[in-house]
PDB file of N, CA and C in Angstrom:
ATOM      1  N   UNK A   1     -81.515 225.985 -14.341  1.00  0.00           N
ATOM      2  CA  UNK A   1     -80.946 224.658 -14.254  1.00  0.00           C
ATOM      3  C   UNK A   1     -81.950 223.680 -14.844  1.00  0.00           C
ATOM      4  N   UNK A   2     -81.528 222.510 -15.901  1.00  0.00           N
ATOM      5  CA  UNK A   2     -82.334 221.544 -16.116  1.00  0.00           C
ATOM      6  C   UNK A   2     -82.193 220.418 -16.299  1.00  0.00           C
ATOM      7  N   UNK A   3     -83.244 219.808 -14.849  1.00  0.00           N
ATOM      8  CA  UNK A   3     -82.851 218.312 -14.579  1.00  0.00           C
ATOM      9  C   UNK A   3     -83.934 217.913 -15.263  1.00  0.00           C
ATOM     10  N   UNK A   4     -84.171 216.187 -14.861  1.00  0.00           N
ATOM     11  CA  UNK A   4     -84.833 215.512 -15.087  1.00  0.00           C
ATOM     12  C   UNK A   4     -86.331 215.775 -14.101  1.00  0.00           C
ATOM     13  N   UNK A   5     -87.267 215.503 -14.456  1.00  0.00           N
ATOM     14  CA  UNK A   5     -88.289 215.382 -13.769  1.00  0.00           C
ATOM     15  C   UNK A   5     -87.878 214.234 -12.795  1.00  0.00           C
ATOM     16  N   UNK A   6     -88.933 214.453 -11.496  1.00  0.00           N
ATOM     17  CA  UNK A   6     -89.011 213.445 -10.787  1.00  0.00           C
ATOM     18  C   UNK A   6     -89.652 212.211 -10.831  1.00  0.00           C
ATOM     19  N   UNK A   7     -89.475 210.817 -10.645  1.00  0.00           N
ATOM     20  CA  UNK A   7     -89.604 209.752 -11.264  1.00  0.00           C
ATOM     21  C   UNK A   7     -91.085 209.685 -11.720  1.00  0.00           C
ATOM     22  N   UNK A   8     -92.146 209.874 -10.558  1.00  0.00           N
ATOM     23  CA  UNK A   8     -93.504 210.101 -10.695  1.00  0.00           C
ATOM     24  C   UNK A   8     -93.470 210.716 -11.564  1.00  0.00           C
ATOM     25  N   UNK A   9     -93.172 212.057 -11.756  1.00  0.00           N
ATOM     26  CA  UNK A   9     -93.825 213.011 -12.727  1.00  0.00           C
ATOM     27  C   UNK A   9     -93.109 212.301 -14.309  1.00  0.00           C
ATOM     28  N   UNK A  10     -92.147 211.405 -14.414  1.00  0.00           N
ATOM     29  CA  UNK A  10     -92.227 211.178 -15.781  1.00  0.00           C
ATOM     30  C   UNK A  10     -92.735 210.130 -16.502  1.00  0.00           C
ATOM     31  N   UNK A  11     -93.491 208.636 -15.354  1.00  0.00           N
ATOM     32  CA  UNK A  11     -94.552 208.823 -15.352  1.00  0.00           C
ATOM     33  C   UNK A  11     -95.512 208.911 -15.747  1.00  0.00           C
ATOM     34  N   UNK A  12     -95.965 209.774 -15.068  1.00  0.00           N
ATOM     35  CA  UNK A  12     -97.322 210.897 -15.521  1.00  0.00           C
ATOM     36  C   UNK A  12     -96.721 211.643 -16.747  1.00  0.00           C
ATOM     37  N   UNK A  13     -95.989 211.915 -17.320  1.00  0.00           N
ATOM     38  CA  UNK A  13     -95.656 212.799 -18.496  1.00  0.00           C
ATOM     39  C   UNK A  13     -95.376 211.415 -19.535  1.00  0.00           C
ATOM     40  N   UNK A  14     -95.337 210.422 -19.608  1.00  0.00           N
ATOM     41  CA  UNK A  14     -95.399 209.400 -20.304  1.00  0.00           C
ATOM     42  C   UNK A  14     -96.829 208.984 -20.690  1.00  0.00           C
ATOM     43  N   UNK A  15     -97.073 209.214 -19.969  1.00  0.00           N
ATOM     44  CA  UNK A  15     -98.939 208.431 -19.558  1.00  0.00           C
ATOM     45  C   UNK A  15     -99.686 209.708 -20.474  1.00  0.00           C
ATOM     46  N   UNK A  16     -99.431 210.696 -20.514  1.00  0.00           N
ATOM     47  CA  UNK A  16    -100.075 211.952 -21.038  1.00  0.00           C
ATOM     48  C   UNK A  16     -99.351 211.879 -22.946  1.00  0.00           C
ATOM     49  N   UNK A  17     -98.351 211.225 -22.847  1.00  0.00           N
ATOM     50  CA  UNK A  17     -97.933 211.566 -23.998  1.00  0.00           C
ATOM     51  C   UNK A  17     -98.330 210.441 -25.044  1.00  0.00           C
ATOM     52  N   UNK A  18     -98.723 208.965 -24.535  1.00  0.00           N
ATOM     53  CA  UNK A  18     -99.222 207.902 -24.772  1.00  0.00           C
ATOM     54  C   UNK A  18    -100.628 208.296 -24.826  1.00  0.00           C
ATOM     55  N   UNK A  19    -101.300 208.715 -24.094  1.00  0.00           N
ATOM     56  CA  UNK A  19    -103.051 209.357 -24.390  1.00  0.00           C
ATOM     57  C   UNK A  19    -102.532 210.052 -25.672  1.00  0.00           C
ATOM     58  N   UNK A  20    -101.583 211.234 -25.892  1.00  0.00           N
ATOM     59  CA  UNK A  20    -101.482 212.067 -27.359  1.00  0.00           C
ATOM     60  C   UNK A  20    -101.806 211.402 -28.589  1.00  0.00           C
ATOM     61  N   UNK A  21    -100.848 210.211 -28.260  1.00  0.00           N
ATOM     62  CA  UNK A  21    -100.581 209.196 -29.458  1.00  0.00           C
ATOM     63  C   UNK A  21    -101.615 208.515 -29.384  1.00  0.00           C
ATOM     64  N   UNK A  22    -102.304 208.268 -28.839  1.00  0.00           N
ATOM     65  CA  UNK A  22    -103.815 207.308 -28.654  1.00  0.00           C
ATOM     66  C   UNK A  22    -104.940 207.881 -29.804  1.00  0.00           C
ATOM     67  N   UNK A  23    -104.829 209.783 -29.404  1.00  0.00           N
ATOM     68  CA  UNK A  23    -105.849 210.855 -29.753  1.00  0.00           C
ATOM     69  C   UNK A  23    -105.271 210.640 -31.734  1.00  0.00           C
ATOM     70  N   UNK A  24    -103.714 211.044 -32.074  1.00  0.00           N
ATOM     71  CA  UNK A  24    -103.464 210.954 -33.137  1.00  0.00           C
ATOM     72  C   UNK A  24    -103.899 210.005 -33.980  1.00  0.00           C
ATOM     73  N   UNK A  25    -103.866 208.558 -33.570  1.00  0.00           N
ATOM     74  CA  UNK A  25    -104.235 207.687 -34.660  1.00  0.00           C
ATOM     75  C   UNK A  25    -105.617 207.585 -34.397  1.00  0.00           C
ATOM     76  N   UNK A  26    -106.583 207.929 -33.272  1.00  0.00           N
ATOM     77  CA  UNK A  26    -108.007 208.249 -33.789  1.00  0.00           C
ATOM     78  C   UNK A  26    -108.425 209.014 -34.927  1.00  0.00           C
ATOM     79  N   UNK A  27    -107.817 210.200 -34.983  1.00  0.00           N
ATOM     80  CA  UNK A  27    -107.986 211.181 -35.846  1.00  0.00           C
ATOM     81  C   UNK A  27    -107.107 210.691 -37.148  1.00  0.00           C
ATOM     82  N   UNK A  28    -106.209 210.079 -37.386  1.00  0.00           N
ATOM     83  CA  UNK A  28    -106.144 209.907 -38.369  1.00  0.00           C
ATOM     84  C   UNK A  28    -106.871 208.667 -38.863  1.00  0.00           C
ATOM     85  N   UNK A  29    -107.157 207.921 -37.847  1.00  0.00           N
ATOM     86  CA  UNK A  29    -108.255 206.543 -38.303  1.00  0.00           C
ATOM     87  C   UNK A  29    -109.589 207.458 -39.691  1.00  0.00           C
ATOM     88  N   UNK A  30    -109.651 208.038 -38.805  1.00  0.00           N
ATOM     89  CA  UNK A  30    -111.104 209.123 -39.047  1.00  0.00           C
ATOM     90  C   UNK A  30    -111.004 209.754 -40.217  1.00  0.00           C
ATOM     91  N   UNK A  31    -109.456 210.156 -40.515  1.00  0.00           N
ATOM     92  CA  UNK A  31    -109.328 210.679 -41.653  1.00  0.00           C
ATOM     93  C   UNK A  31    -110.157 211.746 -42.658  1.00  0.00           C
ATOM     94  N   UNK A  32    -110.665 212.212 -41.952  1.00  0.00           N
ATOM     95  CA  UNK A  32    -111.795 213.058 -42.283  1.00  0.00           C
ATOM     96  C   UNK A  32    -112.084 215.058 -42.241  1.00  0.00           C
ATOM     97  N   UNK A  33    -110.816 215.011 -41.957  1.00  0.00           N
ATOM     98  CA  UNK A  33    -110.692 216.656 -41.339  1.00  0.00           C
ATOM     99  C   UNK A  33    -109.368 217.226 -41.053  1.00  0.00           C
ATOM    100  N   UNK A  34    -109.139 218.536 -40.829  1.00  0.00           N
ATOM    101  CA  UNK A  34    -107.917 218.746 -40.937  1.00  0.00           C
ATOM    102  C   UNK A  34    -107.631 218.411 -39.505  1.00  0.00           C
ATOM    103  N   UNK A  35    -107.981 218.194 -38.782  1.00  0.00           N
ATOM    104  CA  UNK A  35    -107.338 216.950 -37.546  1.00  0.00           C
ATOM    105  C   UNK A  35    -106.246 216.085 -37.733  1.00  0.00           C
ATOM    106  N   UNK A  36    -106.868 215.099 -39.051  1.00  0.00           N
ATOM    107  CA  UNK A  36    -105.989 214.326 -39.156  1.00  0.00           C
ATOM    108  C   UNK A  36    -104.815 214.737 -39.816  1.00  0.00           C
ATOM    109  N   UNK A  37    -104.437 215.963 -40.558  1.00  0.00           N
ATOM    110  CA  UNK A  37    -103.207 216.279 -40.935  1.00  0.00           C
ATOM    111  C   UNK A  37    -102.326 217.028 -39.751  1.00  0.00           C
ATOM    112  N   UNK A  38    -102.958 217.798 -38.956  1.00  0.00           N
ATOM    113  CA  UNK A  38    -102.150 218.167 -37.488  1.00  0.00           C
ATOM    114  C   UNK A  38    -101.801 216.879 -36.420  1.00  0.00           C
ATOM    115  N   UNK A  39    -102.599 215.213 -36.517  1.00  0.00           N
ATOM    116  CA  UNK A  39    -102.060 214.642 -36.258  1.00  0.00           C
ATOM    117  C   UNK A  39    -100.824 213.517 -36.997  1.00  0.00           C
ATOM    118  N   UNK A  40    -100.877 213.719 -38.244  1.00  0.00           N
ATOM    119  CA  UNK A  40     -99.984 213.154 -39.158  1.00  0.00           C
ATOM    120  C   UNK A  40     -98.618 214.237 -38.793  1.00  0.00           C
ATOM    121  N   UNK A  41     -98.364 214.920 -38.308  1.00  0.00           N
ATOM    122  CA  UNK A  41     -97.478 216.182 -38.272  1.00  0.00           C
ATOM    123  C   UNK A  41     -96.843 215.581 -36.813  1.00  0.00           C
ATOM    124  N   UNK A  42     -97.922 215.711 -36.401  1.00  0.00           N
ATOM    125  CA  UNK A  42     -97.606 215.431 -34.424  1.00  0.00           C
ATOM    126  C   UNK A  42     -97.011 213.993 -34.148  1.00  0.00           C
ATOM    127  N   UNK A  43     -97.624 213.326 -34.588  1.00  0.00           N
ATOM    128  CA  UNK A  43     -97.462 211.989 -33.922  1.00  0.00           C
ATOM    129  C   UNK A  43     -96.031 211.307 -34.359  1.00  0.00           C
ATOM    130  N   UNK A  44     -95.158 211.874 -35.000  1.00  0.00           N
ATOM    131  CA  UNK A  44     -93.669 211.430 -35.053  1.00  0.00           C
ATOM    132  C   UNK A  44     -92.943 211.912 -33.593  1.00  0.00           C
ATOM    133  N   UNK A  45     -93.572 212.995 -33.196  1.00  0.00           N
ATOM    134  CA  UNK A  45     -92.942 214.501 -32.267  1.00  0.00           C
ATOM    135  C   UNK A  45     -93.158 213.603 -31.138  1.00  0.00           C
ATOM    136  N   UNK A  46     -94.409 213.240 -30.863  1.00  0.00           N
ATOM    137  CA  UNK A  46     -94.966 212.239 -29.860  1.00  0.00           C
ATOM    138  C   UNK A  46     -94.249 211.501 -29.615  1.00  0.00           C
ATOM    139  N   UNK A  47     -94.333 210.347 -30.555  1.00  0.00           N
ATOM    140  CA  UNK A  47     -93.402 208.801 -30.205  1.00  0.00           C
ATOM    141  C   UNK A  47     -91.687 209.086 -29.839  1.00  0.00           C
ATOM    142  N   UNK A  48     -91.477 210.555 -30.345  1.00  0.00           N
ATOM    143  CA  UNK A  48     -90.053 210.297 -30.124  1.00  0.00           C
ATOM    144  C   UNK A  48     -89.849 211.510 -28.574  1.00  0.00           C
ATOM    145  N   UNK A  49     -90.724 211.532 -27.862  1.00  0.00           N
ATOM    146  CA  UNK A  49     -90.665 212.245 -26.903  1.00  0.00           C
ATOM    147  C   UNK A  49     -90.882 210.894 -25.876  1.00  0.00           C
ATOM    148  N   UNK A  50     -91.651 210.066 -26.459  1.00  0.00           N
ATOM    149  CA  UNK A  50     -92.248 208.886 -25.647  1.00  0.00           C
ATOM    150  C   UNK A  50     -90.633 208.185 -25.588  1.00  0.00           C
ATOM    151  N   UNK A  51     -90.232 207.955 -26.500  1.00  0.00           N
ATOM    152  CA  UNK A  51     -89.114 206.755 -26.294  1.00  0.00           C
ATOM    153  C   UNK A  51     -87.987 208.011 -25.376  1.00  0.00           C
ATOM    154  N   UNK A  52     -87.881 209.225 -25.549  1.00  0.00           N
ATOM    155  CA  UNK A  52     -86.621 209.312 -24.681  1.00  0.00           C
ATOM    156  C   UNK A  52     -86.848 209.659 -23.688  1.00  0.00           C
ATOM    157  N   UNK A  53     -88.473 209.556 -22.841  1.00  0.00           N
ATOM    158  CA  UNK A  53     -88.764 209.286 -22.067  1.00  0.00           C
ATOM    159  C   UNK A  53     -88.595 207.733 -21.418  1.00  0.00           C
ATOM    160  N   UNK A  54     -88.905 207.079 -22.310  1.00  0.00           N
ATOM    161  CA  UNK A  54     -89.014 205.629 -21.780  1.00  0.00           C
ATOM    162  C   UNK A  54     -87.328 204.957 -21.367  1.00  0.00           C
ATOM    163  N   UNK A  55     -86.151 206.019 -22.509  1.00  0.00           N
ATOM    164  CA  UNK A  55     -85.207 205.486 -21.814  1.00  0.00           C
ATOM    165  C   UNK A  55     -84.498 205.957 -20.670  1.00  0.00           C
ATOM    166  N   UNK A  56     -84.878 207.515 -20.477  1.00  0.00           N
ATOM    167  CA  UNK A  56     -84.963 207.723 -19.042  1.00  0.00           C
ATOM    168  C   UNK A  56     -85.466 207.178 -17.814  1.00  0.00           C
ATOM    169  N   UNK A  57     -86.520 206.488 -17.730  1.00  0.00           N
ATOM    170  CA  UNK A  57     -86.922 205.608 -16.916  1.00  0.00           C
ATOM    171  C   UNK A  57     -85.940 204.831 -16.132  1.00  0.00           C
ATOM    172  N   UNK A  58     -86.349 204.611 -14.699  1.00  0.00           N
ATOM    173  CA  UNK A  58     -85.914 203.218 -14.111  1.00  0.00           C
ATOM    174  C   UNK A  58     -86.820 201.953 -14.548  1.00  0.00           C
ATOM    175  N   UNK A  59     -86.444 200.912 -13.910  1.00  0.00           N
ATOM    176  CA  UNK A  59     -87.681 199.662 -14.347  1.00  0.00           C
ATOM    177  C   UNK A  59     -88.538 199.662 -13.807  1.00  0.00           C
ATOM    178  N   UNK A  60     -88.426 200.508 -12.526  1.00  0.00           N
ATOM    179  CA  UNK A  60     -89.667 200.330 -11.499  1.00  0.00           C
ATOM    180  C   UNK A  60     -90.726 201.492 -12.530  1.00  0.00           C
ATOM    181  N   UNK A  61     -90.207 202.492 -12.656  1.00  0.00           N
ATOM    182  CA  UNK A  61     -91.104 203.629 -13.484  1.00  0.00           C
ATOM    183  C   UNK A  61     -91.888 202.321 -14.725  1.00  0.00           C
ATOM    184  N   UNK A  62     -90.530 201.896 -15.543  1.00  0.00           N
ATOM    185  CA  UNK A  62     -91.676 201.286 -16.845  1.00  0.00           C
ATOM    186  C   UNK A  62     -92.517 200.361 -15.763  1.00  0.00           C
ATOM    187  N   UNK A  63     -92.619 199.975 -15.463  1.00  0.00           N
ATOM    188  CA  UNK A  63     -93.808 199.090 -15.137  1.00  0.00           C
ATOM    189  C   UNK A  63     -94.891 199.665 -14.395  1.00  0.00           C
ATOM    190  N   UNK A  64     -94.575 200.708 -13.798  1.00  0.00           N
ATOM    191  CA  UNK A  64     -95.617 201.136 -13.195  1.00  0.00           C
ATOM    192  C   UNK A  64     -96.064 201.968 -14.627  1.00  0.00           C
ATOM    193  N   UNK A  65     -95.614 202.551 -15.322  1.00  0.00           N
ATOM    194  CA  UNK A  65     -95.974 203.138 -16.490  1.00  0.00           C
ATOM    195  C   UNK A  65     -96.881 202.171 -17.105  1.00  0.00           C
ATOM    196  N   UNK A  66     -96.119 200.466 -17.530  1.00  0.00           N
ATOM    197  CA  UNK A  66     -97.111 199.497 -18.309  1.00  0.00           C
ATOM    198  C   UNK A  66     -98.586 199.410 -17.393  1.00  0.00           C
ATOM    199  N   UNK A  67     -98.162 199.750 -16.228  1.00  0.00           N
ATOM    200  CA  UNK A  67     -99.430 198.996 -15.382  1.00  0.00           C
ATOM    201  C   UNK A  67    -100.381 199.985 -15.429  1.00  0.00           C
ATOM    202  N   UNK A  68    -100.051 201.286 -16.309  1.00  0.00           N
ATOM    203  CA  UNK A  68    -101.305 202.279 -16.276  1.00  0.00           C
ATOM    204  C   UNK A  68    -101.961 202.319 -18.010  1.00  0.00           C
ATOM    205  N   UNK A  69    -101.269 201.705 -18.779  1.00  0.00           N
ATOM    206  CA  UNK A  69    -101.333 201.557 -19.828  1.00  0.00           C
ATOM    207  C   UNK A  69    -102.779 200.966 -20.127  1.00  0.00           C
ATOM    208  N   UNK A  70    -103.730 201.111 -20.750  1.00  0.00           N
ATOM    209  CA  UNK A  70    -104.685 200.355 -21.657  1.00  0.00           C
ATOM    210  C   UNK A  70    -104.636 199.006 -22.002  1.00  0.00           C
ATOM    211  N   UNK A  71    -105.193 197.913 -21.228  1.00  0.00           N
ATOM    212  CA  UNK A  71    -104.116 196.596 -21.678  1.00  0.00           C
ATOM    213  C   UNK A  71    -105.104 195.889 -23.163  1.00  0.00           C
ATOM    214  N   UNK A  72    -106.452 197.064 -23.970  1.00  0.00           N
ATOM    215  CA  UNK A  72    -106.696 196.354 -25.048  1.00  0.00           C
ATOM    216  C   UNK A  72    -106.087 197.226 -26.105  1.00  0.00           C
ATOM    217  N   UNK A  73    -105.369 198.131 -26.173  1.00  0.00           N
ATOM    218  CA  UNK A  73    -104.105 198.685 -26.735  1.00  0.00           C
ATOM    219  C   UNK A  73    -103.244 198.378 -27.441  1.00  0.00           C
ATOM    220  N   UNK A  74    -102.994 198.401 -28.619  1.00  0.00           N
ATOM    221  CA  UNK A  74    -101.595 198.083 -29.135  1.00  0.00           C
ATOM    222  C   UNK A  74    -100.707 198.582 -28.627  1.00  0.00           C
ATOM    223  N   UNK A  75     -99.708 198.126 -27.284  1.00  0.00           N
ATOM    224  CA  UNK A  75     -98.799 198.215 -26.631  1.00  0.00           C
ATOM    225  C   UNK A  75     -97.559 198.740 -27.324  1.00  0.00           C
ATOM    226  N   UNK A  76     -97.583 200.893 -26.708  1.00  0.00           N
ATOM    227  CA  UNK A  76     -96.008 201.096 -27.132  1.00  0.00           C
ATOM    228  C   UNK A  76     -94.700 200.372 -27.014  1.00  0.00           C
ATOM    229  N   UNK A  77     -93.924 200.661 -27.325  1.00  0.00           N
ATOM    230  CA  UNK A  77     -92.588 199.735 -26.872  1.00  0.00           C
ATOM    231  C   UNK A  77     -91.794 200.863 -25.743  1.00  0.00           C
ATOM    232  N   UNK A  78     -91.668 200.448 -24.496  1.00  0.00           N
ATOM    233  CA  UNK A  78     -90.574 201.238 -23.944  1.00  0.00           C
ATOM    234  C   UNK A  78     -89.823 200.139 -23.513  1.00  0.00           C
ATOM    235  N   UNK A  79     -88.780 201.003 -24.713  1.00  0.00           N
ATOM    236  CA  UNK A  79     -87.471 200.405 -24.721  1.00  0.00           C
ATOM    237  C   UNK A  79     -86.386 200.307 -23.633  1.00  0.00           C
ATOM    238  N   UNK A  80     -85.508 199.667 -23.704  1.00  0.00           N
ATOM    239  CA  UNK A  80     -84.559 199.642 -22.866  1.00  0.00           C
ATOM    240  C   UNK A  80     -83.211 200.140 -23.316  1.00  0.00           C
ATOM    241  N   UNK A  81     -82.513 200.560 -23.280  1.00  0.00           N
ATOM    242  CA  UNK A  81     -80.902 200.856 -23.685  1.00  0.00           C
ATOM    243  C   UNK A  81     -80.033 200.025 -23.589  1.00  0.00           C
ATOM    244  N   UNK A  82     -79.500 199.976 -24.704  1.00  0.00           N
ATOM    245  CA  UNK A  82     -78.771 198.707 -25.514  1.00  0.00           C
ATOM    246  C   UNK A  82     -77.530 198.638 -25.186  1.00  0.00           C
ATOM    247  N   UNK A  83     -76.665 197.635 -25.298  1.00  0.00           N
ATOM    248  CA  UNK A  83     -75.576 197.924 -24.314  1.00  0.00           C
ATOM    249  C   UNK A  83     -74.467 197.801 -25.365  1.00  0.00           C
TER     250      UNK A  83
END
């Protein structure tokens, strides 16, 4: 059977997937190694795991999500669903 994670754990599986994307554009900042081509590969896979995470969310989750966020960060977008 496959549900959704529980609210915490997605979360924490947001928060882990936002560190990914953090690690990717280091390494490609760096540009210097084949790092940065396994993160040029990854980091589409990332952001789009991040957003259908983010529209799974309740509001209470995004914010507790923003409130774990890095606040000198260029701030992902978790979106909301459009009506």
């Amino acid at each position: 059977m496959n549900h959704d994670p529980q609210p915490s754990g997605r979360v924490a599986q947001a928060l882990q997937i936002h560190r990914s994307i953090a690690a990717c554009h280091a390494y490609l900042a760096r540009n210097d190694d084949v790092h940065a081509l396994t993160a040029a590969l990854m980091l589409p896979c990332y952001r789009t795991e991040f957003d259908r995470l983010s529209l799974a969310m309740s509001s209470a989750e995004k914010t507790a999500l923003m409130s774990l966020l890095p606040a000198d960060e260029e701030p992902l977008t978790v979106s909301l669903p459009r009506a």
